[in-house]
N, C-alpha and C. Protein backbone atom coordinates (compact mmCIF):
# COMPACT_ATOMS: atom_id res chain seq x y z
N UNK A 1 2.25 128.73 -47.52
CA UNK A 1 2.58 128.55 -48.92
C UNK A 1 4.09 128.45 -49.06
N UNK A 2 4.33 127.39 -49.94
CA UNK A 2 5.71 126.87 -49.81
C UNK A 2 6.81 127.91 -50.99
N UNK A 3 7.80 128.48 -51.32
CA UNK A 3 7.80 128.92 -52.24
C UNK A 3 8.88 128.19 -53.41
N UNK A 4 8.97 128.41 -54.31
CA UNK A 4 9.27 127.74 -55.85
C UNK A 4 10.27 127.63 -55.11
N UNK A 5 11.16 126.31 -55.57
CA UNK A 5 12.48 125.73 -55.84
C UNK A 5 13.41 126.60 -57.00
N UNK A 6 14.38 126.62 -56.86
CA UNK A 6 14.73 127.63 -58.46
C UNK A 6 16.21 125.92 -59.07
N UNK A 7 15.41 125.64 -60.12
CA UNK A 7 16.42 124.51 -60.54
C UNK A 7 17.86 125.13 -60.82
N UNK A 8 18.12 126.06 -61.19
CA UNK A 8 19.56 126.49 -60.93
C UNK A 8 20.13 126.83 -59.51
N UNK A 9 19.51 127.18 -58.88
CA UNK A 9 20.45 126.51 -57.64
C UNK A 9 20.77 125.48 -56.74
N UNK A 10 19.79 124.67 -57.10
CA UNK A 10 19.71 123.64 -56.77
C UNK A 10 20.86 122.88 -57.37
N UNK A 11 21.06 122.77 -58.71
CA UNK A 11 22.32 122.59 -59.60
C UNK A 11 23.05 123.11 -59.34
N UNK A 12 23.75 124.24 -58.36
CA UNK A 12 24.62 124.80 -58.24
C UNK A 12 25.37 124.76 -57.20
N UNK A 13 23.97 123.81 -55.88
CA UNK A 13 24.59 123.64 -54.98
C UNK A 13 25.06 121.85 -55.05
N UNK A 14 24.46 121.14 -56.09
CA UNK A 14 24.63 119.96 -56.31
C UNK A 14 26.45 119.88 -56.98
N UNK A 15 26.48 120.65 -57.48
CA UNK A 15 28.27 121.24 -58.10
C UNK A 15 29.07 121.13 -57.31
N UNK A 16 28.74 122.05 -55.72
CA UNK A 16 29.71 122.81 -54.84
C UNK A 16 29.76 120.83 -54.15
N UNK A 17 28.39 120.73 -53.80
CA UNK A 17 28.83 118.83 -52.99
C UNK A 17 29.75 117.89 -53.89
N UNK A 18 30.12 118.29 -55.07
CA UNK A 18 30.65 116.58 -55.51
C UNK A 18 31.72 117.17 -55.61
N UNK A 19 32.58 118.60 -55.64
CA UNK A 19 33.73 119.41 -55.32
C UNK A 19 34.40 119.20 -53.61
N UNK A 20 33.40 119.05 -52.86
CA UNK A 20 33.80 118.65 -51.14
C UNK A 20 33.94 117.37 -51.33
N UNK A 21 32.66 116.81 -51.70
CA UNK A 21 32.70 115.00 -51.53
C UNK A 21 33.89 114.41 -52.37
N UNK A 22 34.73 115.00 -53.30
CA UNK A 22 35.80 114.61 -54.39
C UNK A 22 37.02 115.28 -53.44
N UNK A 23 36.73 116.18 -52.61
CA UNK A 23 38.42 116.91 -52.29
C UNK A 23 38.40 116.32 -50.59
N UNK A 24 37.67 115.57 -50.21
CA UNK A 24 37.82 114.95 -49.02
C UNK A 24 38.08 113.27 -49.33
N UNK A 25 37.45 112.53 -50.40
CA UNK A 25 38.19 111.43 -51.14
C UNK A 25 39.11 111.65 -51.17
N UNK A 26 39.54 112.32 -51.81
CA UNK A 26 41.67 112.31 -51.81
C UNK A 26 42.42 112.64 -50.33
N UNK A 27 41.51 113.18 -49.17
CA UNK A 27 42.00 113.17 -48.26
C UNK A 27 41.95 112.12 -47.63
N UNK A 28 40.90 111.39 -47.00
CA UNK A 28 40.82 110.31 -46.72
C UNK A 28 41.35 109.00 -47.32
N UNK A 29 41.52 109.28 -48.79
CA UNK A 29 42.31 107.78 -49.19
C UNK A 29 43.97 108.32 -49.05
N UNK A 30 44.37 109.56 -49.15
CA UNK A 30 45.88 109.70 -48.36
C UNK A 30 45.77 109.35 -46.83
N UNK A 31 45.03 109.13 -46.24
CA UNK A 31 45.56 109.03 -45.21
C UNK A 31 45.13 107.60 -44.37
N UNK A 32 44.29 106.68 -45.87
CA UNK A 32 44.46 105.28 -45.58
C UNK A 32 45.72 105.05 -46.08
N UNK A 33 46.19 105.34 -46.76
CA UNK A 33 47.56 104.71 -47.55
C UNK A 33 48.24 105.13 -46.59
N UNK A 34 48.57 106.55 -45.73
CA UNK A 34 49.58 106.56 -44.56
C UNK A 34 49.36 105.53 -43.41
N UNK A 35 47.97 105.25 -43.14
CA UNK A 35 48.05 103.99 -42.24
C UNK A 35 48.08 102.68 -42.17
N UNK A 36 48.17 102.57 -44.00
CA UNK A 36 48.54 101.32 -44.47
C UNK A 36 50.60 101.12 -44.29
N UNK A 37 50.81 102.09 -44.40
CA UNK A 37 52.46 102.16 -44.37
C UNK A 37 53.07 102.53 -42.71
N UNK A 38 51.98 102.77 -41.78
CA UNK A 38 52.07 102.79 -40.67
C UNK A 38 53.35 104.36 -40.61
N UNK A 39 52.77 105.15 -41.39
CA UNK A 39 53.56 106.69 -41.50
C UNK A 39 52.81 107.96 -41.14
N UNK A 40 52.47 108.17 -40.23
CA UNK A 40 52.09 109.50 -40.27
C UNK A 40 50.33 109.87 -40.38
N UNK A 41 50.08 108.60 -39.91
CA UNK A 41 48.12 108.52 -40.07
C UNK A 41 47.45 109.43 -39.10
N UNK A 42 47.40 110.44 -39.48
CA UNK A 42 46.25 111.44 -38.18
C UNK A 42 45.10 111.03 -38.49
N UNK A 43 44.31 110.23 -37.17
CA UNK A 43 42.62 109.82 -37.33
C UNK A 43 41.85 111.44 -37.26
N UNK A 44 42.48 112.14 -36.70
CA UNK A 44 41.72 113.23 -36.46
C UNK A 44 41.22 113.74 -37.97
N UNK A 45 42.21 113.79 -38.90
CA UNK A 45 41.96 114.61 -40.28
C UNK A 45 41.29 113.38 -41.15
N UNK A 46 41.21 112.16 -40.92
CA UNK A 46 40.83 111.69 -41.46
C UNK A 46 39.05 111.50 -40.97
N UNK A 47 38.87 111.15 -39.79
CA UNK A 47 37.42 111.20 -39.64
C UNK A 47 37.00 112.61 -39.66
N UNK A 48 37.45 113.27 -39.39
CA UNK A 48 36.99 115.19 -40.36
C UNK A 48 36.76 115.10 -41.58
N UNK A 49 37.37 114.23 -42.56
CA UNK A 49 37.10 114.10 -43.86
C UNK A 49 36.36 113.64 -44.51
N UNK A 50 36.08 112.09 -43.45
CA UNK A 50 35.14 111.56 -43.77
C UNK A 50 33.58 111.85 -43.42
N UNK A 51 33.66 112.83 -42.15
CA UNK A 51 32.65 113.38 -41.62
C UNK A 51 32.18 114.05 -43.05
N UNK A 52 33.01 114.88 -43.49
CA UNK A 52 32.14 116.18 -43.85
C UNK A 52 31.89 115.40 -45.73
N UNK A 53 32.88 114.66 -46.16
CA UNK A 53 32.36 113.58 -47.07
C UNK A 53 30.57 113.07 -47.06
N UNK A 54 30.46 112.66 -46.07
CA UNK A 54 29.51 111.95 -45.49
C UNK A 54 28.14 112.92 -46.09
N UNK A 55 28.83 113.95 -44.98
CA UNK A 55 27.65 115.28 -44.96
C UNK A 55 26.82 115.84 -46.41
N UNK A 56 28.12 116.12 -47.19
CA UNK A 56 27.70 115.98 -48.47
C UNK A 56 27.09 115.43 -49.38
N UNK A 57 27.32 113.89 -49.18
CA UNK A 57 26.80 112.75 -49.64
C UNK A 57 25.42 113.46 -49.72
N UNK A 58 24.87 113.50 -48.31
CA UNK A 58 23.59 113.69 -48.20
C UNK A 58 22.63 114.83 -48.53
N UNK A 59 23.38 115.98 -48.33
CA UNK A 59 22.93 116.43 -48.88
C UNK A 59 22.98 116.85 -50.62
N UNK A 60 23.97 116.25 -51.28
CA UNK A 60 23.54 115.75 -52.53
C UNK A 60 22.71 115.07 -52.98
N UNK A 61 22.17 113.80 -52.52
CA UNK A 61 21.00 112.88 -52.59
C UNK A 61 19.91 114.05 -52.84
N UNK A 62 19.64 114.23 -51.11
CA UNK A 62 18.36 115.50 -50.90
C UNK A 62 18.64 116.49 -52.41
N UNK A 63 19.49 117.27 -52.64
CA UNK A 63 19.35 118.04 -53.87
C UNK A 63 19.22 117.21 -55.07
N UNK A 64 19.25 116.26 -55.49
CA UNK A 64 19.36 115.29 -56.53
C UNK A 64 17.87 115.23 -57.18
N UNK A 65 17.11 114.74 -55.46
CA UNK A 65 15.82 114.44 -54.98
C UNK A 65 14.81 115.60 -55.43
N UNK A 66 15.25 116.77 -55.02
CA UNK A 66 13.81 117.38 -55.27
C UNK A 66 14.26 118.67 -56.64
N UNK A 67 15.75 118.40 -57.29
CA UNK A 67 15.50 118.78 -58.82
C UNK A 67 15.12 117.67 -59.89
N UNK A 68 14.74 116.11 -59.42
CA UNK A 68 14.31 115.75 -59.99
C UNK A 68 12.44 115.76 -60.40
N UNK A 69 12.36 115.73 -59.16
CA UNK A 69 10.99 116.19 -58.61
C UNK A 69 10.34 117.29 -59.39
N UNK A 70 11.50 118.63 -59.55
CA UNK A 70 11.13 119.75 -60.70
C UNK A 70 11.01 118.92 -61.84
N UNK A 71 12.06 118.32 -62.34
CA UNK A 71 12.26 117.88 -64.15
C UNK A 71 11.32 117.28 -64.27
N UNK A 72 10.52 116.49 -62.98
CA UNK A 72 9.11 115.51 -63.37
C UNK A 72 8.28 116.40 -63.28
N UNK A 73 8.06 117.49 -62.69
CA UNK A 73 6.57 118.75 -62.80
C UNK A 73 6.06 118.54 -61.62
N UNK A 74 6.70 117.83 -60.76
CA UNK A 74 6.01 117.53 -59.41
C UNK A 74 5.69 119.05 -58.58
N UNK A 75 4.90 119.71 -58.20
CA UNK A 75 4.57 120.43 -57.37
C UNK A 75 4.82 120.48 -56.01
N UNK A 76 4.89 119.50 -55.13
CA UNK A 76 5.13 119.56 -53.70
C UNK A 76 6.64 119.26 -53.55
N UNK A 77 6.96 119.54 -54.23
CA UNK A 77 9.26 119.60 -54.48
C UNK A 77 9.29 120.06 -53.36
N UNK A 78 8.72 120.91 -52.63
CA UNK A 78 9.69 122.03 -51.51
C UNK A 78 9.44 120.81 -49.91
């Protein structure tokens, strides 16, 4: 037996992803503009950024996914 989803945290963790996925955007587009000016481009911090960007992405979708699933009354959410 699967147990309840709780739609507030689900919303809460959907909050904390677009706070990473928004504060790794500004990292990654600083550090296209440093390798557009050929100044100071570390790939290292930038594919870290985009990594964990990424990561988020997804698992925002997945949380997106099954509090919508609640708002429709769907039962097998979990």
């Amino acid at each position: 037996m699967s147990r309840k989803l709780d739609p507030k945290l689900i919303k809460a963790r959907i909050k904390e992803n677009k706070i990473i996925m928004k504060a790794n955007k500004y990292v990654v587009s600083a550090q296209m503009a440093l390798a557009t000016k050929n100044k100071g481009f570390d790939p290292f911090i930038a594919r870290t950024a985009l990594s964990d960007f990424l990561r988020a992405a997804v698992s925002f979708g997945k949380d997106a996914d099954k509090l919508a699933q609640i708002v429709e009354g769907d039962d097998n959410a979990s």
